[in-house]
N, C-alpha and C. Protein backbone atom coordinates (compact mmCIF):
# COMPACT_ATOMS: atom_id res chain seq x y z
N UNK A 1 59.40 133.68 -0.48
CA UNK A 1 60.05 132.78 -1.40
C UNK A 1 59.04 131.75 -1.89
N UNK A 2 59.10 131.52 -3.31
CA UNK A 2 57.84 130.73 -3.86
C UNK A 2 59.11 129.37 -4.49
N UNK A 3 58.20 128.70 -5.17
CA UNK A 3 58.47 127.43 -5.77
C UNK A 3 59.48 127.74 -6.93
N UNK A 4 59.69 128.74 -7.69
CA UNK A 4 60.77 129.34 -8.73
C UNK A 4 61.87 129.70 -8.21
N UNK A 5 62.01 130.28 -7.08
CA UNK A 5 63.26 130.78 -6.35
C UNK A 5 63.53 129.29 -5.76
N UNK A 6 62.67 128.52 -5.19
CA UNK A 6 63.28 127.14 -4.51
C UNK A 6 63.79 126.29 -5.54
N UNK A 7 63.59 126.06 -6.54
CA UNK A 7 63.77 125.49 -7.88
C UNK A 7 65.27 126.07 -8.08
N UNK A 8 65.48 127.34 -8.51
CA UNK A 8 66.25 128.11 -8.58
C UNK A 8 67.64 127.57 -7.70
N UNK A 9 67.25 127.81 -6.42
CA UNK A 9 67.95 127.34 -5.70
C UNK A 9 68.91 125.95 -5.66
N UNK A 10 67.98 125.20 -5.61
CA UNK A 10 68.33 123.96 -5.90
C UNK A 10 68.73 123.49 -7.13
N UNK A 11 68.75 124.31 -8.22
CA UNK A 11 69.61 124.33 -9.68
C UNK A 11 70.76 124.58 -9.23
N UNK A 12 71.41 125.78 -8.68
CA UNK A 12 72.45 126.11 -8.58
C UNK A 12 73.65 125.69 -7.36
N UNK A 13 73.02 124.78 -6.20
CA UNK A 13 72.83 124.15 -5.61
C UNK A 13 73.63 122.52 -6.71
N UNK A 14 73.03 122.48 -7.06
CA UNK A 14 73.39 120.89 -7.83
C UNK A 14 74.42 121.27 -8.74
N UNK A 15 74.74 122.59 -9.36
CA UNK A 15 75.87 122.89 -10.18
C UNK A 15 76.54 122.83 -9.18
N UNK A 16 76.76 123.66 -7.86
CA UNK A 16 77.94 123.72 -7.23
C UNK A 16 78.51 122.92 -6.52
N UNK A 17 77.43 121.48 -6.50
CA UNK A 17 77.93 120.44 -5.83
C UNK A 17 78.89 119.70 -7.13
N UNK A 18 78.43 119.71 -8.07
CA UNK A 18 79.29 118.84 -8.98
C UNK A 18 80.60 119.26 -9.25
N UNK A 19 80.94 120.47 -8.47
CA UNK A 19 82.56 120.45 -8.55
C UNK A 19 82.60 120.50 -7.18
N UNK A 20 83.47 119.63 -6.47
CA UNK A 20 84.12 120.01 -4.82
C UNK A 20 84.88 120.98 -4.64
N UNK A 21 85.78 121.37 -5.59
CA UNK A 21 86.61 122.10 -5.45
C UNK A 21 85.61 123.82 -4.60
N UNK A 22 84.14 123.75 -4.97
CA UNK A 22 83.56 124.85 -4.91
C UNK A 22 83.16 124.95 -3.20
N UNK A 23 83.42 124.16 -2.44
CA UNK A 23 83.15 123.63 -1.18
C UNK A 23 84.72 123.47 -0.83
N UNK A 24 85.14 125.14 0.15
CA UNK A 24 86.27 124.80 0.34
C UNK A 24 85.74 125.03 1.51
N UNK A 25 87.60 124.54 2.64
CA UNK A 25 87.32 124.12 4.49
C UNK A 25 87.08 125.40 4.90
N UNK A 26 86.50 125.84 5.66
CA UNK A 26 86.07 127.31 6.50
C UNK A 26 87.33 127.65 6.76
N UNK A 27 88.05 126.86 7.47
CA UNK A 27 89.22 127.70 8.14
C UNK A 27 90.31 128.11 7.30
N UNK A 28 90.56 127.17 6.62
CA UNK A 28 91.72 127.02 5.29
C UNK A 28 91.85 127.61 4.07
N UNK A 29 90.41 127.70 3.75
CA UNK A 29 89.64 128.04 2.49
C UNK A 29 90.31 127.48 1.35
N UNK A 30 90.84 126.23 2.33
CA UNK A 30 91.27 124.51 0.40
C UNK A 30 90.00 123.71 0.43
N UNK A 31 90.38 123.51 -0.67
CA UNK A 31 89.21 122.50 -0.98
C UNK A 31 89.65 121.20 0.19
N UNK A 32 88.57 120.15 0.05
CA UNK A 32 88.35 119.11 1.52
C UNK A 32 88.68 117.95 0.59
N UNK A 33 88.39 116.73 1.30
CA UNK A 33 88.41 115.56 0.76
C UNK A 33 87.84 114.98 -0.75
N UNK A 34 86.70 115.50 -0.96
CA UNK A 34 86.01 115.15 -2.27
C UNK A 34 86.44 115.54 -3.26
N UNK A 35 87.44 116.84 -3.23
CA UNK A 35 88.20 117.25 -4.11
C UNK A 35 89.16 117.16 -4.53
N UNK A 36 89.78 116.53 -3.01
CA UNK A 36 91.57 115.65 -3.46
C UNK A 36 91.17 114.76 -3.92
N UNK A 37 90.22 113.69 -3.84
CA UNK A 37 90.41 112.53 -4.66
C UNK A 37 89.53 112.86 -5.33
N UNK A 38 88.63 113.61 -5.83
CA UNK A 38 88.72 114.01 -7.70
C UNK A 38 89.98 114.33 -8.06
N UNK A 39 90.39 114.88 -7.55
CA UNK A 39 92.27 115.53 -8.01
C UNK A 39 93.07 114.39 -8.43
N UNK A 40 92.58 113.62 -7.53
CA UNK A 40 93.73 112.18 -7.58
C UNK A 40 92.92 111.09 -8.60
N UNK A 41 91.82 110.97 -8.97
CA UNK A 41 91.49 110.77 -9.96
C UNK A 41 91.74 110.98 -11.31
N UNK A 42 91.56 112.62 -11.12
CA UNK A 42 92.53 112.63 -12.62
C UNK A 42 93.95 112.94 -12.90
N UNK A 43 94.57 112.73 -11.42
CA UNK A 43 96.19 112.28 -11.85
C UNK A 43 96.90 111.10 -11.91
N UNK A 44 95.96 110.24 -11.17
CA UNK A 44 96.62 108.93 -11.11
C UNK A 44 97.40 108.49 -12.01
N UNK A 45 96.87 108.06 -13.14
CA UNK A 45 97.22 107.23 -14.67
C UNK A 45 98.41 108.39 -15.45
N UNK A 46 98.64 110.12 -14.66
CA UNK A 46 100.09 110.42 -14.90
C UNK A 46 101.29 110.97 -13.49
N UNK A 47 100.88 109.37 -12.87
CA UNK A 47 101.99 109.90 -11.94
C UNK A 47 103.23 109.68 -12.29
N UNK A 48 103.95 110.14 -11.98
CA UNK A 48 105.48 110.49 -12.46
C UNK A 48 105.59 111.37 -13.47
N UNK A 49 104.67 111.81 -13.98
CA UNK A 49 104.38 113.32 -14.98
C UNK A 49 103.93 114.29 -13.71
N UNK A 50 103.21 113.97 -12.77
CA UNK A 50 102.63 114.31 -11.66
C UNK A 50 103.03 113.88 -10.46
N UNK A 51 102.99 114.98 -9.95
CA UNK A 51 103.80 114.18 -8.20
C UNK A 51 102.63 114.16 -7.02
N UNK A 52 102.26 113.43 -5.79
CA UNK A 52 101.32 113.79 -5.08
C UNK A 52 102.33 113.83 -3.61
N UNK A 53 101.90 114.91 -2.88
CA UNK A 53 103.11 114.52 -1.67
C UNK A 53 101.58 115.11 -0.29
N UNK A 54 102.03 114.07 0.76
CA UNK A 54 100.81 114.50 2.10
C UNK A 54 101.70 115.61 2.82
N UNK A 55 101.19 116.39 3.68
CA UNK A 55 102.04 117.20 4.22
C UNK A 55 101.35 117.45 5.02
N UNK A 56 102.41 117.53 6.40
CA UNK A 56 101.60 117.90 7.29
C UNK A 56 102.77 118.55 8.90
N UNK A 57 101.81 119.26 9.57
CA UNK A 57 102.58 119.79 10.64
C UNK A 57 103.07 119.26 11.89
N UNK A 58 104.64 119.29 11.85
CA UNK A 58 104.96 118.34 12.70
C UNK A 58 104.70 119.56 14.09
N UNK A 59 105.54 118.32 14.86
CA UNK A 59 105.12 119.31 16.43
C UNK A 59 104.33 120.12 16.85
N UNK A 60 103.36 120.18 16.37
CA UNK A 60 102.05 121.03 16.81
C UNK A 60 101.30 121.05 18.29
N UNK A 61 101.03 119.46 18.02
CA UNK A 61 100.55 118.86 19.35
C UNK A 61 101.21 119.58 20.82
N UNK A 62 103.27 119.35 20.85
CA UNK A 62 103.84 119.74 21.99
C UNK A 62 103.75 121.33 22.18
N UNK A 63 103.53 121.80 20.98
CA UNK A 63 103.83 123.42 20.84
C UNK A 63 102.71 123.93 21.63
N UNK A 64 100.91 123.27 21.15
CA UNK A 64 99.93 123.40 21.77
C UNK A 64 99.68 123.10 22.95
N UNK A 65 100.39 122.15 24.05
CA UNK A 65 100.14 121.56 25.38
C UNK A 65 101.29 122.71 25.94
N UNK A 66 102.12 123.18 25.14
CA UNK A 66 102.96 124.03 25.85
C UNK A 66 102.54 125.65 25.96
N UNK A 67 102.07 125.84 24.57
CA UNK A 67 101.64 127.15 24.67
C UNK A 67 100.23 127.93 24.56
N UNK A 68 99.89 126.43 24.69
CA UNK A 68 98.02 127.01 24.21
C UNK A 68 97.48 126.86 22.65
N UNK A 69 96.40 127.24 22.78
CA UNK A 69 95.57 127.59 21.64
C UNK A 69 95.01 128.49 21.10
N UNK A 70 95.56 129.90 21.30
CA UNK A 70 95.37 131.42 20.78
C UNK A 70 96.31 131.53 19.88
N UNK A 71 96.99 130.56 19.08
CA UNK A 71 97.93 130.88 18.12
C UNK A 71 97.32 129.55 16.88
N UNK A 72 96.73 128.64 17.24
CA UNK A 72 96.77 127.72 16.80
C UNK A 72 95.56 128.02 15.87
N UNK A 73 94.85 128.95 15.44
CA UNK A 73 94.26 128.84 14.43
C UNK A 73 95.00 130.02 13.18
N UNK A 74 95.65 130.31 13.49
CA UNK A 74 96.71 131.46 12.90
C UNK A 74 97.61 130.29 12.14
N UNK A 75 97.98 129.20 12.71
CA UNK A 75 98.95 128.70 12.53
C UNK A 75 98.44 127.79 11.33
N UNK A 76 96.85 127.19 11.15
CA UNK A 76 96.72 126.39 10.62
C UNK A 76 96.42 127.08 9.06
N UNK A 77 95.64 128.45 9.14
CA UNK A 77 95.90 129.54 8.35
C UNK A 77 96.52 129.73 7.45
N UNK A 78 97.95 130.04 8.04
CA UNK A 78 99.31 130.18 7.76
C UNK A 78 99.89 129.44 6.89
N UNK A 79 100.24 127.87 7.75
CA UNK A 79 100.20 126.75 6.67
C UNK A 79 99.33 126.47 5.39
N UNK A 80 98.18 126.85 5.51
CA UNK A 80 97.36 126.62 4.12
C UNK A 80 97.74 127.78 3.06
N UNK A 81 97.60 129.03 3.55
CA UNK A 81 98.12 130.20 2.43
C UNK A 81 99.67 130.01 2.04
N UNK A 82 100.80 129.39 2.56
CA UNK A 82 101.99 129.15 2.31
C UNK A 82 101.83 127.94 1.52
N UNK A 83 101.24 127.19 1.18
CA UNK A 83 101.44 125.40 0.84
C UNK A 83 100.77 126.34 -0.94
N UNK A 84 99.52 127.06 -0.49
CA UNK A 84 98.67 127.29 -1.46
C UNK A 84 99.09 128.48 -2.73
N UNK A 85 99.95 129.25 -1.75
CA UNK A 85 100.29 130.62 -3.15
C UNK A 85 102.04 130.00 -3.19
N UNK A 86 102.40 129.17 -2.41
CA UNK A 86 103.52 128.56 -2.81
C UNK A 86 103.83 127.50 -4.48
N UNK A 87 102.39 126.86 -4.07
CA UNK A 87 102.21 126.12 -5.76
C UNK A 87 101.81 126.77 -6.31
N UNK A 88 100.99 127.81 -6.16
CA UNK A 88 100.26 128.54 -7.30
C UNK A 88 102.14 129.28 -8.19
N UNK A 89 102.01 129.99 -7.15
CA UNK A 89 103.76 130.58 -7.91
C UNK A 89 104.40 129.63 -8.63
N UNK A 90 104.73 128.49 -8.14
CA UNK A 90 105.33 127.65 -9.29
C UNK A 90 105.02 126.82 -10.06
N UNK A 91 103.97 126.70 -9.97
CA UNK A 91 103.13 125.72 -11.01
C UNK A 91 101.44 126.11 -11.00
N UNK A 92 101.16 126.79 -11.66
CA UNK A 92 99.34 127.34 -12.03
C UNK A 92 98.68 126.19 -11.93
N UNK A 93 99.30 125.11 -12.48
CA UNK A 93 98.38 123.95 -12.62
C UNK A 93 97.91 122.73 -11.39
N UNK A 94 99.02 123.43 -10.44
CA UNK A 94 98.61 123.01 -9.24
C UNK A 94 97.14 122.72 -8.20
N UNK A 95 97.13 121.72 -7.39
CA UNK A 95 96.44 122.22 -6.79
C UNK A 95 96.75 121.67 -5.32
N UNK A 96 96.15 122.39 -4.14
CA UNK A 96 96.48 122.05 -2.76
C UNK A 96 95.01 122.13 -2.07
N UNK A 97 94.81 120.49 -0.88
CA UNK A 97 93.82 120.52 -0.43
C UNK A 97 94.11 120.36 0.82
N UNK A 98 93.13 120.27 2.02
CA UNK A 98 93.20 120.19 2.94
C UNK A 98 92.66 118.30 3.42
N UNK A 99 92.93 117.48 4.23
CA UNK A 99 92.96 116.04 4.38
C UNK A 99 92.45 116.20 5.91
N UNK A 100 92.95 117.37 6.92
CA UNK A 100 92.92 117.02 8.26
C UNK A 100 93.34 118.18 8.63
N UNK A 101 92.96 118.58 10.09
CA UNK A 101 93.44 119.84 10.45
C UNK A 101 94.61 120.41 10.13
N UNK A 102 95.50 119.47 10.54
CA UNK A 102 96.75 119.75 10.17
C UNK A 102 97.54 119.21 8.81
N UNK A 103 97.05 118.66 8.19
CA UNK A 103 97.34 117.80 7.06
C UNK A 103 96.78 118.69 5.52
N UNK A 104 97.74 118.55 4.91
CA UNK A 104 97.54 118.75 3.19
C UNK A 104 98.02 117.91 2.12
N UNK A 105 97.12 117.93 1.08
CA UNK A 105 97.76 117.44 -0.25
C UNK A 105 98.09 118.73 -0.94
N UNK A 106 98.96 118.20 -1.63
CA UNK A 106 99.67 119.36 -2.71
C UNK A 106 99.96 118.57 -3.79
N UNK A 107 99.35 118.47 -5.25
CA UNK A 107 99.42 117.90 -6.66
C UNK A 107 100.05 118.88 -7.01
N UNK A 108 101.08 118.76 -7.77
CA UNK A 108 101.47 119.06 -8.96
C UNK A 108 102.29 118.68 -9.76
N UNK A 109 102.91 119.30 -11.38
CA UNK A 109 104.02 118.68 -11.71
C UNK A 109 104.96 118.02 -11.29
N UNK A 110 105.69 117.15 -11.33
CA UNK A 110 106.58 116.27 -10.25
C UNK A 110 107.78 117.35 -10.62
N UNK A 111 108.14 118.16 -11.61
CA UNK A 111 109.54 118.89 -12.09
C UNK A 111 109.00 120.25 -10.76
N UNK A 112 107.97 120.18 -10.49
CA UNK A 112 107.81 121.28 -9.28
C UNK A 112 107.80 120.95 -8.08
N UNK A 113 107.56 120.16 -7.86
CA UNK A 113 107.12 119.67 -6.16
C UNK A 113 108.07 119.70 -5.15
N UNK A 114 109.55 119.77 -5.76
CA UNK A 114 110.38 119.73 -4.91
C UNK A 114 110.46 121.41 -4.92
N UNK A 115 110.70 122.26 -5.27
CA UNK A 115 110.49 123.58 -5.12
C UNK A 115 109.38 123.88 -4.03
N UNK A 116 108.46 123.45 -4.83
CA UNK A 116 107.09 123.63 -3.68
C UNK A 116 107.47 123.51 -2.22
N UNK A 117 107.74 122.38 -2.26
CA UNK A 117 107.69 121.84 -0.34
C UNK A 117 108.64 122.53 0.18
N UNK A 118 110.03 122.27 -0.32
CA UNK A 118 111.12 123.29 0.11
C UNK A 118 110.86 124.70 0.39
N UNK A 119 110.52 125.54 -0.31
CA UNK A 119 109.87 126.69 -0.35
C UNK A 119 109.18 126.85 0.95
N UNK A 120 108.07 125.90 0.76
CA UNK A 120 106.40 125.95 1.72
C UNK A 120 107.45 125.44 3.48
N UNK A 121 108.36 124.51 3.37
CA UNK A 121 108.54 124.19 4.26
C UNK A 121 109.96 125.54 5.09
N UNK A 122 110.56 126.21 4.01
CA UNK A 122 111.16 127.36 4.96
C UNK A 122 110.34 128.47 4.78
N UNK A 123 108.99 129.07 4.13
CA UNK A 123 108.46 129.83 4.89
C UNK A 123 107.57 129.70 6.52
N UNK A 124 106.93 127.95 6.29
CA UNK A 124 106.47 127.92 7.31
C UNK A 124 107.26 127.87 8.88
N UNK A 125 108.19 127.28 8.80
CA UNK A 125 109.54 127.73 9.70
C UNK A 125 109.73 128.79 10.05
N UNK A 126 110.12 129.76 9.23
CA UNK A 126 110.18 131.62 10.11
C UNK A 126 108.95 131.51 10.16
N UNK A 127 107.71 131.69 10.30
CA UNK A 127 106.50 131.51 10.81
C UNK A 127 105.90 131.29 11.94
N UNK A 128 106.62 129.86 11.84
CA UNK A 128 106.58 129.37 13.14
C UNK A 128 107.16 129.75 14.43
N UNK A 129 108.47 129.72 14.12
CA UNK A 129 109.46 130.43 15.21
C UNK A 129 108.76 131.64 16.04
N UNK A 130 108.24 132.73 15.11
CA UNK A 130 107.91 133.59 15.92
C UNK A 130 106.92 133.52 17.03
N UNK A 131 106.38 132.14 17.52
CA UNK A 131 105.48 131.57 18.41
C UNK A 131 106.36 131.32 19.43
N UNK A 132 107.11 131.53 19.25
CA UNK A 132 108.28 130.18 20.28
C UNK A 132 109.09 131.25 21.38
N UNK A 133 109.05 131.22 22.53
CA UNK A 133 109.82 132.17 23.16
C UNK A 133 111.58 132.28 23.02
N UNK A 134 111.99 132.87 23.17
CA UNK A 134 113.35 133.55 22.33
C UNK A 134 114.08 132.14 23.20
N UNK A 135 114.19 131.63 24.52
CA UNK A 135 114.48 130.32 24.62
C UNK A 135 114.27 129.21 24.23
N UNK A 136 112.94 128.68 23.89
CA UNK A 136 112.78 127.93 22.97
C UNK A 136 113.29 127.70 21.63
N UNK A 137 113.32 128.67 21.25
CA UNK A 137 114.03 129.67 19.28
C UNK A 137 115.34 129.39 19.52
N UNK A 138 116.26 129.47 20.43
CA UNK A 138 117.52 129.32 20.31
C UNK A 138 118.03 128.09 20.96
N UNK A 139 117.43 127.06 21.61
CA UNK A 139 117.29 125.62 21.86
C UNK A 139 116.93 124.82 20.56
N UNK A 140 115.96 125.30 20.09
CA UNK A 140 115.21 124.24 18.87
C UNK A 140 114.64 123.37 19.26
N UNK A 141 114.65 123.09 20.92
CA UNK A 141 113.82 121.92 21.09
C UNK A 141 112.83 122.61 22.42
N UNK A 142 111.49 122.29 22.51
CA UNK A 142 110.19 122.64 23.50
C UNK A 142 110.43 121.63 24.86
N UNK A 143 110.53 120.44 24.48
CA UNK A 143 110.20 119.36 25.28
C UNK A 143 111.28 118.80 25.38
N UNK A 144 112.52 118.18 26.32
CA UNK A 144 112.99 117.07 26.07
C UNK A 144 112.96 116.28 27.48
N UNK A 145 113.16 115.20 27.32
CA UNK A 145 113.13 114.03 28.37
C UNK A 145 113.67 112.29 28.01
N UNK A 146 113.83 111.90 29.44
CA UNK A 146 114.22 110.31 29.17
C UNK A 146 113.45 109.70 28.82
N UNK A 147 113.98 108.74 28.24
CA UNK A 147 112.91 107.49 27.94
C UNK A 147 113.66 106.19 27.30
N UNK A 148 114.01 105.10 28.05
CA UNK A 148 114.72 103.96 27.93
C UNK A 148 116.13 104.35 27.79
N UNK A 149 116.34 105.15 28.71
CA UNK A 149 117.65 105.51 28.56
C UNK A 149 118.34 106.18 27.55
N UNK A 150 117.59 106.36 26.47
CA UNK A 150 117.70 107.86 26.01
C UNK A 150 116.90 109.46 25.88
N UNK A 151 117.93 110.02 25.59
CA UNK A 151 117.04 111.71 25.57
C UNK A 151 116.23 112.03 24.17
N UNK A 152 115.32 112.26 24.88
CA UNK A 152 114.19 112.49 23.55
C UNK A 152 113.79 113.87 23.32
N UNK A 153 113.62 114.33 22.26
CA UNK A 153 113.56 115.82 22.17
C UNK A 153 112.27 116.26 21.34
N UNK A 154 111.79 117.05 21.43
CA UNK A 154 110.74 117.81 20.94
C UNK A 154 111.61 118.75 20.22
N UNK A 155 111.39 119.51 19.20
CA UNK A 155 111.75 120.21 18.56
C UNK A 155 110.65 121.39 18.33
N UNK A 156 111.16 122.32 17.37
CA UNK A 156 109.74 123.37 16.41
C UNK A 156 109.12 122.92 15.61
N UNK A 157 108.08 123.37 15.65
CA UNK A 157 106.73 122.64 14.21
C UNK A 157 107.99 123.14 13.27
N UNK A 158 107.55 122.13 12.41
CA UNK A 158 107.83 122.84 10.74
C UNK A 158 107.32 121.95 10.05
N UNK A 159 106.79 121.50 8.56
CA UNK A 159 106.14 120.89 7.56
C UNK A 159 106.78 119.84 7.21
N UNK A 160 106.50 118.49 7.21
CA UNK A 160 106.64 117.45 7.41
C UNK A 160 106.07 116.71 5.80
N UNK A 161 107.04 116.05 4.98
CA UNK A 161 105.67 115.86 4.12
C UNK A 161 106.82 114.53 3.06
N UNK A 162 105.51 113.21 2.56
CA UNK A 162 106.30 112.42 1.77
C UNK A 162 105.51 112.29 0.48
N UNK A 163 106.02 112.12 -0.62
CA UNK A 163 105.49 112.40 -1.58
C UNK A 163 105.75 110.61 -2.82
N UNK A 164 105.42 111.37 -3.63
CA UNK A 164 105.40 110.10 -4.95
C UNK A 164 105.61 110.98 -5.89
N UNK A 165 106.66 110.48 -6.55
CA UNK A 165 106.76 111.37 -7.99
C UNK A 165 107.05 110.55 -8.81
N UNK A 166 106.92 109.46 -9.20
CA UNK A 166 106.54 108.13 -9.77
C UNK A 166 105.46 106.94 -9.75
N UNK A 167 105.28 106.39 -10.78
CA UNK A 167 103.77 105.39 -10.63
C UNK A 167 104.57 104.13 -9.65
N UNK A 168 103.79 103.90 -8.66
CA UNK A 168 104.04 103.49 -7.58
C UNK A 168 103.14 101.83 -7.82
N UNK A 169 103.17 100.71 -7.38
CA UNK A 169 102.95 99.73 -7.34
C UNK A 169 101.35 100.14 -6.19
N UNK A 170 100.54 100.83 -6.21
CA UNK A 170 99.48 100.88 -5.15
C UNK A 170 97.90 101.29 -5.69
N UNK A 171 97.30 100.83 -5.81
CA UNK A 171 96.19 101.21 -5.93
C UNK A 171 95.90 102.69 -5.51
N UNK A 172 95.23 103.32 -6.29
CA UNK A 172 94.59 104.97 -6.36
C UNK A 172 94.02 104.49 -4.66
N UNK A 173 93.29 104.25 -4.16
CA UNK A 173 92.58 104.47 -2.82
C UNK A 173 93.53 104.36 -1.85
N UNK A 174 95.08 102.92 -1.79
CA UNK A 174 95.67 103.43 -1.13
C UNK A 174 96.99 104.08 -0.85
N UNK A 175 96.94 105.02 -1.77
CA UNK A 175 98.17 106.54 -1.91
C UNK A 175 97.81 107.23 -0.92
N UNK A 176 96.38 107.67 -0.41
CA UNK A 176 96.54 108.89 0.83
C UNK A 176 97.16 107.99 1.99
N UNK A 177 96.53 107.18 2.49
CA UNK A 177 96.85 106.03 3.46
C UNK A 177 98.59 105.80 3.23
N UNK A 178 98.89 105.74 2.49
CA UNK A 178 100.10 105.05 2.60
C UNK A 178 101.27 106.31 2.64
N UNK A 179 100.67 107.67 1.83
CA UNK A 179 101.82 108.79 2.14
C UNK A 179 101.50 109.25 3.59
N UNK A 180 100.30 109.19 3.89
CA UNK A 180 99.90 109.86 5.76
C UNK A 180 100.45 108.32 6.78
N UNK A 181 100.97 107.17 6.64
CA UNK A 181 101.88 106.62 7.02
C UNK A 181 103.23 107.31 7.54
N UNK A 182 104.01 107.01 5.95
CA UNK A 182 105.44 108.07 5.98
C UNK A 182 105.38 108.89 6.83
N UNK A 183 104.22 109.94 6.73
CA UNK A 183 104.57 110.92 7.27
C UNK A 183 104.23 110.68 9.13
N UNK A 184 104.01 110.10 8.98
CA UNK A 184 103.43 109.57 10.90
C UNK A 184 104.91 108.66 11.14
N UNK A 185 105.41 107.90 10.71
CA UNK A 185 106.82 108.08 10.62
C UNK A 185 108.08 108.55 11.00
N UNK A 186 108.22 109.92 9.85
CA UNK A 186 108.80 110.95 9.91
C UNK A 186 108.42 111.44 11.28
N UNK A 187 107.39 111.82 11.76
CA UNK A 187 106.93 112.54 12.54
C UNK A 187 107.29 112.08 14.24
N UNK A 188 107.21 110.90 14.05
CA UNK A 188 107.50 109.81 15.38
C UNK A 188 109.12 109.24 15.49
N UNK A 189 110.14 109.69 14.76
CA UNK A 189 111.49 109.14 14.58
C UNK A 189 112.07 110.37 15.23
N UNK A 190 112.35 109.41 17.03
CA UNK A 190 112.81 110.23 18.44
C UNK A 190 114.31 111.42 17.53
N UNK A 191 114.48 112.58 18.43
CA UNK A 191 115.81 112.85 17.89
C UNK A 191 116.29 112.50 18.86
N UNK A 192 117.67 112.52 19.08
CA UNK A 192 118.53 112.73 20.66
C UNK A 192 119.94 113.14 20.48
């Protein structure tokens, strides 16, 4: 390899950095952080033409201390190809990234988003289930126990997610922060 091929290199190299989208997560194969907020860059100024919602997998954590981690990269998989050919089907103009292992953004039309998640959130459900031993599956809950005198329950993963489908009183930087709130939230509100 000489100085033309390194040149070379590093041309094409600097094209493919200037889109993120071209740098997707190994495991997921969505684009990562640099690309949601280019994304969210150029949706900001039409939100409520545009919806942004965080999403992410609830109960994972108990499912994993209960059943291991030979399912758990299947699972994270799973969730990304469901979130991902879920928007693509209903809106082309979509797009879905990855935020955190377990965590996604999903942009799109706000007249779609509720399709989307609904959708994304009962395929990932039969999905899930089939992890769960046929007692678990017909309980609905993994874990339960006391705690201040009430019963607290663990339930099945399923997709967890709060969105904006209106221009919101918040600054562009803090919309991820403030929908991965909600959803920590959602996620932490005991059943019994």
């Amino acid at each position: 390899m000489g100085l033309p091929e390194i040149n070379k290199y590093i041309k094409e190299l600097r094209r493919k950095q200037s889109d993120p989208g071209n740098w997707p997560d190994y495991l997921t194969g969505l684009p990562g952080k640099s690309a949601i907020l280019h994304e969210l860059d150029k949706i900001y100024p039409k939100l409520g033409r545009n919806s942004v919602a965080y999403v992410r997998i609830a109960n994972i954590y108990p499912y994993l201390i209960k059943y291991g981690y030979s399912h758990h990269a299947d699972l994270i998989e799973w969730s990304a190809a469901i979130l991902k050919t879920t928007a693509e089907g209903l809106d082309e103009g979509s797009f879905v990234g990855t935020i955190g292992t377990h965590d996604y953004i999903v942009i799109s039309k706000q007249s779609e988003m509720d399709g989307i998640l609904e959708k994304s959130q009962e395929l990932f459900e039969k999905k899930a289930r089939a992890c769960y031993s046929p007692e678990d599956r017909k309980k609905g809950v993994i874990l339960s126990f006391e705690a201040g005198g009430k019963t607290m329950r663990v339930g099945l993963m399923k997709l967890i997610y709060a969105a904006t489908d209106e221009k919101i009183n918040l600054p562009k930087i803090d919309i991820l922060p403030y929908l991965s709130g909600l959803c920590s939230r959602l996620e932490q509100t005991p059943h019994s």
